[in-house]
C-alpha atoms as a PDB file:
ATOM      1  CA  UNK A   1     -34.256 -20.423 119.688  1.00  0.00           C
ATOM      2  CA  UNK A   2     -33.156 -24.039 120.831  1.00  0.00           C
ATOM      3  CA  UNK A   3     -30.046 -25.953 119.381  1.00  0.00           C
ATOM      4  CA  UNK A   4     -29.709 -29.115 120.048  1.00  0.00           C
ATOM      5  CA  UNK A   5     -26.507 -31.311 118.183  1.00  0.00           C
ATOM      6  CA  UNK A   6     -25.173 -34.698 118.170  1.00  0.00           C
ATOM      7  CA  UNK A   7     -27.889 -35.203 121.390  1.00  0.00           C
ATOM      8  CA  UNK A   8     -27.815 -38.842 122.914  1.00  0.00           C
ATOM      9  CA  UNK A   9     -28.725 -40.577 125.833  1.00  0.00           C
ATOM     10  CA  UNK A  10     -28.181 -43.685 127.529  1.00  0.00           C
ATOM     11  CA  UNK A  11     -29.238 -45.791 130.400  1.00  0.00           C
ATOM     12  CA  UNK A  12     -27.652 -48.102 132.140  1.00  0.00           C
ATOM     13  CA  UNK A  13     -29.083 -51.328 133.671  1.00  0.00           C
ATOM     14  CA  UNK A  14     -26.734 -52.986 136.089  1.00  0.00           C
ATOM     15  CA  UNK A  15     -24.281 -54.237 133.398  1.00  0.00           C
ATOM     16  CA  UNK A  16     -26.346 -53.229 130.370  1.00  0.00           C
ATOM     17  CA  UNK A  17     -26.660 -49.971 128.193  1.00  0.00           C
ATOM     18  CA  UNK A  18     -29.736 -48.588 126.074  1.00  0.00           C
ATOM     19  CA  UNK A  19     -28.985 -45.751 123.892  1.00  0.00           C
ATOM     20  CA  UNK A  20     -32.683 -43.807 123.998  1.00  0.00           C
ATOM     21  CA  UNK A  21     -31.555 -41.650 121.998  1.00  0.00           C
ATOM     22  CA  UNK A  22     -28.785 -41.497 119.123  1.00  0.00           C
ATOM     23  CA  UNK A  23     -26.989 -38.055 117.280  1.00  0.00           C
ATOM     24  CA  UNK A  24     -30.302 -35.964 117.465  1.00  0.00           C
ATOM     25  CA  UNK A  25     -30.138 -32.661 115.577  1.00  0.00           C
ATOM     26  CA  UNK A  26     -32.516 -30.333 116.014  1.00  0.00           C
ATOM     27  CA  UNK A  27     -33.395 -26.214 115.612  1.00  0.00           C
ATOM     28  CA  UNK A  28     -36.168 -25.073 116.953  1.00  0.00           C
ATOM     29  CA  UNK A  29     -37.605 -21.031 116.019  1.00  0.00           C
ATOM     30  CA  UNK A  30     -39.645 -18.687 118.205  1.00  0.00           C
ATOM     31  CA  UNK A  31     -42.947 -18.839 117.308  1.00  0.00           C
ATOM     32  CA  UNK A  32     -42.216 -22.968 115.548  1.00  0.00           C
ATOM     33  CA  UNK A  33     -45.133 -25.496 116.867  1.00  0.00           C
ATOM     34  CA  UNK A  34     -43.551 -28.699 116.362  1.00  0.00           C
ATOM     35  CA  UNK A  35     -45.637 -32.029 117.131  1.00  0.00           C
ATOM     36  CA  UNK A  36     -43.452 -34.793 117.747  1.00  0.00           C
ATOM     37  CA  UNK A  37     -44.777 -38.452 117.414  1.00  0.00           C
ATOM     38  CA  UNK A  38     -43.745 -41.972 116.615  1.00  0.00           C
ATOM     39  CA  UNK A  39     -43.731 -45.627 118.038  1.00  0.00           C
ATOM     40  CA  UNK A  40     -44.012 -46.082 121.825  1.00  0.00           C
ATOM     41  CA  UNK A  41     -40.058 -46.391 123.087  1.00  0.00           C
ATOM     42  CA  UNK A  42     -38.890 -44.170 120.174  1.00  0.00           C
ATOM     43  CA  UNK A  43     -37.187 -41.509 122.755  1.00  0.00           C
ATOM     44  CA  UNK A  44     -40.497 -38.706 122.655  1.00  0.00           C
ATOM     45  CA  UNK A  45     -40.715 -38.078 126.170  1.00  0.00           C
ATOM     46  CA  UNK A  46     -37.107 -38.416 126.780  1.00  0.00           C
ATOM     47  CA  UNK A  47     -36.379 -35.947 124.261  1.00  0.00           C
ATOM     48  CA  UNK A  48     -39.147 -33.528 126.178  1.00  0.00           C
ATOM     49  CA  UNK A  49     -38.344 -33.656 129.260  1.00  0.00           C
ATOM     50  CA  UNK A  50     -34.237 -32.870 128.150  1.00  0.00           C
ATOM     51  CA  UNK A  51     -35.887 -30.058 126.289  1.00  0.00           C
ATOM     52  CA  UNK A  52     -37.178 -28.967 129.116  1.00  0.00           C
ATOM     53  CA  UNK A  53     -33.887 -29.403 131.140  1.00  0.00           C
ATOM     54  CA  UNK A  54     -35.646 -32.096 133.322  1.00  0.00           C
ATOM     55  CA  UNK A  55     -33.134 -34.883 132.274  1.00  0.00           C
ATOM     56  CA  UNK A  56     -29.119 -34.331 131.169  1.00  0.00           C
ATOM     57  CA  UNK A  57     -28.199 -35.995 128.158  1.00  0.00           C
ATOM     58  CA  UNK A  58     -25.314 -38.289 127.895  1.00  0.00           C
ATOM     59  CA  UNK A  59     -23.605 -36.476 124.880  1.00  0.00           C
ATOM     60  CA  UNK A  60     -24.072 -33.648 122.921  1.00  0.00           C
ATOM     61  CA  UNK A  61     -24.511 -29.663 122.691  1.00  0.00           C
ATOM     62  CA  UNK A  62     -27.506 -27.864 124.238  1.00  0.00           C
ATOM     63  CA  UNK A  63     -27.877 -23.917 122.898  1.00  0.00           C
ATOM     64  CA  UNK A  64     -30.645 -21.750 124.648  1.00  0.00           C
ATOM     65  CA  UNK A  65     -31.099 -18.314 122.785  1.00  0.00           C
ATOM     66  CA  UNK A  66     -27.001 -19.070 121.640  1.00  0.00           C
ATOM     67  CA  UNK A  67     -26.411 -19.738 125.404  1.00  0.00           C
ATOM     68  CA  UNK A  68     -24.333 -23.454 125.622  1.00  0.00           C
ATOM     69  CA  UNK A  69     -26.508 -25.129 128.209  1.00  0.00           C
ATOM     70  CA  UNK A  70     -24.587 -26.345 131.725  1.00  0.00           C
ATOM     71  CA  UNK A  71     -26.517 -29.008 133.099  1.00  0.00           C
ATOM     72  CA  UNK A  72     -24.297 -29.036 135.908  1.00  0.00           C
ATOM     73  CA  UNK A  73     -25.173 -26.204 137.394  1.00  0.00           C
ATOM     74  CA  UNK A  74     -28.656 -27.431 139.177  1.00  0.00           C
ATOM     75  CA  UNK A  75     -29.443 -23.399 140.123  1.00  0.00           C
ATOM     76  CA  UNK A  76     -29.301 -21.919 136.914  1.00  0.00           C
ATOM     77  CA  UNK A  77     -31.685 -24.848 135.370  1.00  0.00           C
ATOM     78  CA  UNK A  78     -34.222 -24.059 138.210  1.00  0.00           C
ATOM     79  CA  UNK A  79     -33.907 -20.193 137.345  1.00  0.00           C
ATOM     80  CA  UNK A  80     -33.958 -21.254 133.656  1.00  0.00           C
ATOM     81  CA  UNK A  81     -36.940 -23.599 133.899  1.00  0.00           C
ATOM     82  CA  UNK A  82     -38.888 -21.019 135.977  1.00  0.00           C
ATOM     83  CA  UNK A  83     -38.864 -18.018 134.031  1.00  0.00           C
ATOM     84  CA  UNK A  84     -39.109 -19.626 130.214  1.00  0.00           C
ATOM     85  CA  UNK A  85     -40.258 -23.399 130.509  1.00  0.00           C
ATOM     86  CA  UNK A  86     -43.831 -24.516 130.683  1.00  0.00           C
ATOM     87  CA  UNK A  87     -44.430 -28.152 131.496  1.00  0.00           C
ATOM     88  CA  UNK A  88     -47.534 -30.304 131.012  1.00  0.00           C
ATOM     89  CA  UNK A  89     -47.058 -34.171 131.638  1.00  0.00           C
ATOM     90  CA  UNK A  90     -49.375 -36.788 132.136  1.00  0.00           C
ATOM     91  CA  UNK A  91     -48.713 -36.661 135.471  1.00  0.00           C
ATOM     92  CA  UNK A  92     -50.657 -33.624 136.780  1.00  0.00           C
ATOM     93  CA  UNK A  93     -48.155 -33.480 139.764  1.00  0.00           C
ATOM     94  CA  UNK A  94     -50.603 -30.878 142.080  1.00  0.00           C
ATOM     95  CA  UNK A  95     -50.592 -29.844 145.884  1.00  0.00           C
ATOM     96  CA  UNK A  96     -53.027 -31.625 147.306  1.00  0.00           C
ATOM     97  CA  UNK A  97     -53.877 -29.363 149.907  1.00  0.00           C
ATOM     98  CA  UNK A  98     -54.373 -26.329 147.589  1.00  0.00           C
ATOM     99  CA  UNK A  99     -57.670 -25.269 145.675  1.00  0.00           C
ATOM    100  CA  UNK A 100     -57.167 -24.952 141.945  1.00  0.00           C
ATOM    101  CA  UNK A 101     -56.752 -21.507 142.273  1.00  0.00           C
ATOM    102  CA  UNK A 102     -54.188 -21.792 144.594  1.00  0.00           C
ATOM    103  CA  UNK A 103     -52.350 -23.976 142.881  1.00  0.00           C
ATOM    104  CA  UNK A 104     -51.897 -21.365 139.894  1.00  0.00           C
ATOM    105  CA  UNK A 105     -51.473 -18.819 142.403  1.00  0.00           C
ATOM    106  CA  UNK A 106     -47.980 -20.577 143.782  1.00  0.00           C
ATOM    107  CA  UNK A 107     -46.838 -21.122 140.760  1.00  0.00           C
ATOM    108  CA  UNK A 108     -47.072 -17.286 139.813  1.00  0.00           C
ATOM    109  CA  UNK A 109     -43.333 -15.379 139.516  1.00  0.00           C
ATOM    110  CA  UNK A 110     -44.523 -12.047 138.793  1.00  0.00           C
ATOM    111  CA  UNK A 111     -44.562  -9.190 141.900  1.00  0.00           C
ATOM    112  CA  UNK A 112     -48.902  -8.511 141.302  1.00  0.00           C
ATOM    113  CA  UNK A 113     -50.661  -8.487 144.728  1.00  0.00           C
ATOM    114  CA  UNK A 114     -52.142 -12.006 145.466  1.00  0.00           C
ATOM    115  CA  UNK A 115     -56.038 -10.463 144.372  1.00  0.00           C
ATOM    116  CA  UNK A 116     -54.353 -10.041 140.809  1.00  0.00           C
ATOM    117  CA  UNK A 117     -52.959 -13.414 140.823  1.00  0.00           C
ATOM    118  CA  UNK A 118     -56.184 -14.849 142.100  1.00  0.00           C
ATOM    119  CA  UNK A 119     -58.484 -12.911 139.180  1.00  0.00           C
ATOM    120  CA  UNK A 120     -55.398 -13.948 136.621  1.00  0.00           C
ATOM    121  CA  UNK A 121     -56.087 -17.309 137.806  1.00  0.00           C
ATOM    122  CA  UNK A 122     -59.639 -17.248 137.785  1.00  0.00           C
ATOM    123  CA  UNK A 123     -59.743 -16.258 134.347  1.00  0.00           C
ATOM    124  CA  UNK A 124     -57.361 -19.176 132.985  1.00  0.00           C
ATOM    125  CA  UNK A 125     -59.632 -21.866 134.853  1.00  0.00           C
ATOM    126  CA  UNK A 126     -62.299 -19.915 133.242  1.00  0.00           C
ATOM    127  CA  UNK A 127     -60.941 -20.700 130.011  1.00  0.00           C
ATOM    128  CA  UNK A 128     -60.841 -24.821 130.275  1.00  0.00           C
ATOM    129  CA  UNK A 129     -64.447 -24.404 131.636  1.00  0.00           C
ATOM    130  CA  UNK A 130     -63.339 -25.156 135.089  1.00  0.00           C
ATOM    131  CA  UNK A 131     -65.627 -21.878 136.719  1.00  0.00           C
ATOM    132  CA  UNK A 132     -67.216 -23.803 139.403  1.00  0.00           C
ATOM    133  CA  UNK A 133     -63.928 -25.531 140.418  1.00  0.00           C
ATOM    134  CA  UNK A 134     -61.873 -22.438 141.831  1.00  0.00           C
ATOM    135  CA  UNK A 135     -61.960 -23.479 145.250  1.00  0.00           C
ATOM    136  CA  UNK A 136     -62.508 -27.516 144.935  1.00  0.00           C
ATOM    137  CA  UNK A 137     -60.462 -29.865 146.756  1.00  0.00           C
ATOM    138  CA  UNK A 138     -57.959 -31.386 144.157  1.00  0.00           C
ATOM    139  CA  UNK A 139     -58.956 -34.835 145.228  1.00  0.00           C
ATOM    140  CA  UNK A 140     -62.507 -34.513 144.519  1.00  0.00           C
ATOM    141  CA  UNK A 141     -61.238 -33.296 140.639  1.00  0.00           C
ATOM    142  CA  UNK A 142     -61.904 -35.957 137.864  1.00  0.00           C
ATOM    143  CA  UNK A 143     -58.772 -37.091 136.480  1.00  0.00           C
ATOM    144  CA  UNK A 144     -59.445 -35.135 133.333  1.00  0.00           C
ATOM    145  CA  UNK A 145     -60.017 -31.779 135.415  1.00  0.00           C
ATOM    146  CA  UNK A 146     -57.110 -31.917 137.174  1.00  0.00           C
ATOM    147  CA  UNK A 147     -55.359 -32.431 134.054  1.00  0.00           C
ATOM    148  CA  UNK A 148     -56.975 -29.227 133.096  1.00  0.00           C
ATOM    149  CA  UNK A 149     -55.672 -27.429 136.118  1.00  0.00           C
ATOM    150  CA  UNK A 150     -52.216 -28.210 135.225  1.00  0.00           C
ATOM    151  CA  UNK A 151     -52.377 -27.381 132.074  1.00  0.00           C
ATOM    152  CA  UNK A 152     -53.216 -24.096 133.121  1.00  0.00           C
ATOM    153  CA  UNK A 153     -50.514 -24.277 135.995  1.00  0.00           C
ATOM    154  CA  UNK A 154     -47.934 -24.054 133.260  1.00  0.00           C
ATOM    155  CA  UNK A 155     -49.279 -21.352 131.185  1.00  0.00           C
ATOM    156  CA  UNK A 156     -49.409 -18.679 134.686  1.00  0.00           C
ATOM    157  CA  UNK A 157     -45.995 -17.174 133.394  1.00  0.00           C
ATOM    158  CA  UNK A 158     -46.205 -16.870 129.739  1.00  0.00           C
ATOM    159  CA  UNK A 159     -43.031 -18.891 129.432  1.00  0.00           C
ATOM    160  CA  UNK A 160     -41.201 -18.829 126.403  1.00  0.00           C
ATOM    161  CA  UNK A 161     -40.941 -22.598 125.776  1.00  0.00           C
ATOM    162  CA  UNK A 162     -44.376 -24.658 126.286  1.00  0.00           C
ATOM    163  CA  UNK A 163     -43.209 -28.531 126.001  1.00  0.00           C
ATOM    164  CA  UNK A 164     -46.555 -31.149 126.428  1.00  0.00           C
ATOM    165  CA  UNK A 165     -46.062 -34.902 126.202  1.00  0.00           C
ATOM    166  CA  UNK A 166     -49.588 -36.203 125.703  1.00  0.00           C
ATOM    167  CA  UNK A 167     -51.906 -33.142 127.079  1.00  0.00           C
ATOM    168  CA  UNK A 168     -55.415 -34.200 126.104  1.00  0.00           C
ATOM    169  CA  UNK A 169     -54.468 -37.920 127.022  1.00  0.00           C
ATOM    170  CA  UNK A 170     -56.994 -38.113 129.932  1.00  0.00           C
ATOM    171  CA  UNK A 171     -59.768 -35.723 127.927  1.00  0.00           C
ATOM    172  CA  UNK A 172     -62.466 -36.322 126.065  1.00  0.00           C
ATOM    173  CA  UNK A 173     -62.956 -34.811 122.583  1.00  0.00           C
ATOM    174  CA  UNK A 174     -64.998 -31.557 123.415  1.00  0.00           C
ATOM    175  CA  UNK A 175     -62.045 -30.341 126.079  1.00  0.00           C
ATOM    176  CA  UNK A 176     -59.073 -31.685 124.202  1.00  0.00           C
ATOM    177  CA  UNK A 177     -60.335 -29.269 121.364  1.00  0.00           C
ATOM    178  CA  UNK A 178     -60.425 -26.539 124.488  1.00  0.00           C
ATOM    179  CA  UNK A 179     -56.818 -27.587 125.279  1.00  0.00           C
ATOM    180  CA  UNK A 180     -55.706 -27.263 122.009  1.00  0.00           C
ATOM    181  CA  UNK A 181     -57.420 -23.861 120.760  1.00  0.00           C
ATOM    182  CA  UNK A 182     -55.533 -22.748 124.418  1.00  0.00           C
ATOM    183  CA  UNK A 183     -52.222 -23.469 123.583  1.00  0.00           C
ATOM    184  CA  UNK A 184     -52.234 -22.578 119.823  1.00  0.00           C
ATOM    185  CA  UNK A 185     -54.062 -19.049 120.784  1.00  0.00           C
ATOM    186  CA  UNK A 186     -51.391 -18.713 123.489  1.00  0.00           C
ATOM    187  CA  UNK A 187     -48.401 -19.567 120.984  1.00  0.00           C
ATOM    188  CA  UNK A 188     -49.878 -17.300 118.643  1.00  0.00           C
ATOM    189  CA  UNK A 189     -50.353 -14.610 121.139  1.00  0.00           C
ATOM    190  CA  UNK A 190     -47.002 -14.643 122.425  1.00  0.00           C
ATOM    191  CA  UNK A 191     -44.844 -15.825 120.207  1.00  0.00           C
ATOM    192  CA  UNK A 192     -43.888 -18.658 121.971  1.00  0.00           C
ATOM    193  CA  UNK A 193     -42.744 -22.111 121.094  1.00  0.00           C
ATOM    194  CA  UNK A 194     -44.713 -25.150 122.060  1.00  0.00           C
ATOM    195  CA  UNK A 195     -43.471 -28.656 121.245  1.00  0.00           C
ATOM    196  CA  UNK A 196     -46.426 -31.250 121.770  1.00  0.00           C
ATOM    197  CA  UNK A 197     -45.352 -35.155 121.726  1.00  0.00           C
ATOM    198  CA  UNK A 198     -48.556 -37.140 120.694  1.00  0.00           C
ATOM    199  CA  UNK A 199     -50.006 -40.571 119.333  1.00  0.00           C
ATOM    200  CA  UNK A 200     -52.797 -38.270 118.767  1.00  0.00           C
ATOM    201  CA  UNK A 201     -53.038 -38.151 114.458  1.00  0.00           C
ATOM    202  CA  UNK A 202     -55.477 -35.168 114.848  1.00  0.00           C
ATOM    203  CA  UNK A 203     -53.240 -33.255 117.031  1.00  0.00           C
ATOM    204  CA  UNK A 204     -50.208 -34.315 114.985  1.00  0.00           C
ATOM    205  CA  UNK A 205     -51.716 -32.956 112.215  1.00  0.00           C
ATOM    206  CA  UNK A 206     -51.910 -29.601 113.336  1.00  0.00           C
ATOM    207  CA  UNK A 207     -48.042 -29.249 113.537  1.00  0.00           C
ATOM    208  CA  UNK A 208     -46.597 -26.576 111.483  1.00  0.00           C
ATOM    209  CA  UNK A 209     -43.487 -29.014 111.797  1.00  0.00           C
ATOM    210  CA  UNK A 210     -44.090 -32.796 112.543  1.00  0.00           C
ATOM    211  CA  UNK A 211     -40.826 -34.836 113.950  1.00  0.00           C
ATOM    212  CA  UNK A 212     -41.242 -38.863 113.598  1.00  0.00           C
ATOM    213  CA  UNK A 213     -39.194 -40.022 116.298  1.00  0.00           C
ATOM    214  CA  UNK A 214     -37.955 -44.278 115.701  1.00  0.00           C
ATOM    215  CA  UNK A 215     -35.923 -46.216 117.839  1.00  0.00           C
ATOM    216  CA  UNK A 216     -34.233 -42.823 119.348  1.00  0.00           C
ATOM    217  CA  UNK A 217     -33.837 -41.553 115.999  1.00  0.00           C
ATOM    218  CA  UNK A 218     -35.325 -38.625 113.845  1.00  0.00           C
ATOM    219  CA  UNK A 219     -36.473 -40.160 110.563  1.00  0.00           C
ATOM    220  CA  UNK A 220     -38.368 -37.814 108.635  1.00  0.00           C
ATOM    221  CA  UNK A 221     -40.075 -34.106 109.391  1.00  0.00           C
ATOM    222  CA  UNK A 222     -43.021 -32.684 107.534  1.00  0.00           C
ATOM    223  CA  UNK A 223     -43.784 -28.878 107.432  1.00  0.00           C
ATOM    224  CA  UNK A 224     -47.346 -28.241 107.311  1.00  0.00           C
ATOM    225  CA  UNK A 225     -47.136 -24.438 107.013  1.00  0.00           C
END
């Protein structure tokens, strides 16, 4: 379960303010898949990436699981991120001196020997139709592979939480649908949440709650359920 009440957040600009976002209230289920879209500069991928306890807010309270969040406390948000958050920007963010598989591999928390992580890693790559890529240098990936891999990257530890802002951005159709069927199967599989922020209507769509974020605002939610 995540709480959040009264959020807001503000930037400051030399002299100048800009509340990004203002009073959001918001409750969020195990299991919920909430799609979260509206104009650009609305406060989407703000709200993400405090969701994902990349960013503190200004004001407000922050519950994990009925646990107050203390964004002051840098360690705990590391642990916190590690073992419940998957993250999947537009920014693939990978080491550019690892294979694919590698990649996955370092980003593994669990005790398996490293040939279990490799075939657990393997099979994930397998699944985004990235079989011939295990061992590829990341430079010589296509932005839209490399995408891939980090989708993937963020799945290795079954986190709790999966939080996207605009996953299939850099796909084409035939491996956003790939993305997609991924994440839902994995959500459904687990029991997880996943939060998607998209100016995709398609993907939108296929919220079983859709959040319209406007100038840092929520204005209106649909259930689709």
């Amino acid at each position: 379960m995540i709480s959040v009440k009264n959020l807001c957040k503000d930037f400051y600009f030399e002299d100048k303010s800009q509340s990004v976002l203002k009073n959001v209230s918001l409750e969020v289920g195990g299991n919920d898949f909430i799609t979260i879209m509206g104009p650009s500069g609305g406060g989407k991928s703000t709200l993400l990436q405090i969701l994902g306890l990349l960013t503190k807010p200004s004001s407000g309270e922050f519950y994990y699981d009925d646990n107050e969040i203390n964004f002051k406390n840098e360690k705990l948000l590391n642990l916190y991120r590690r073992n419940n958050i998957g993250l999947i920007f537009q920014n693939h963010n990978l080491i550019s001196c690892l294979s694919p598989v590698e990649n996955l591999i370092i980003a593994m928390n669990t005790k398996e020997s490293y040939k279990e992580k490799s075939i657990k890693a393997k099979e994930l790559l397998d699944k985004v139709g990235l079989s011939k890529k295990y061992n590829a240098n990341i430079l010589s990936l296509s932005g839209g592979e490399a995408q891939r891999v980090s989708i993937v990257r963020a799945l290795v530890n079954s986190p709790k939480v999966i939080l996207c802002d605009e996953p299939t951005g850099a796909l084409d159709s035939t491996n956003s649908k790939k993305i997609m069927d991924l994440l839902i199967n994995i959500k459904n599989e687990t029991k997880c949440i996943l939060i998607i922020v998209t100016h995709d209507e398609e993907i939108g769509r296929l919220g079983e709650r859709r959040i319209y974020l406007k100038d840092g605002e929520i204005y209106e939610v649909d259930r689709n359920i």
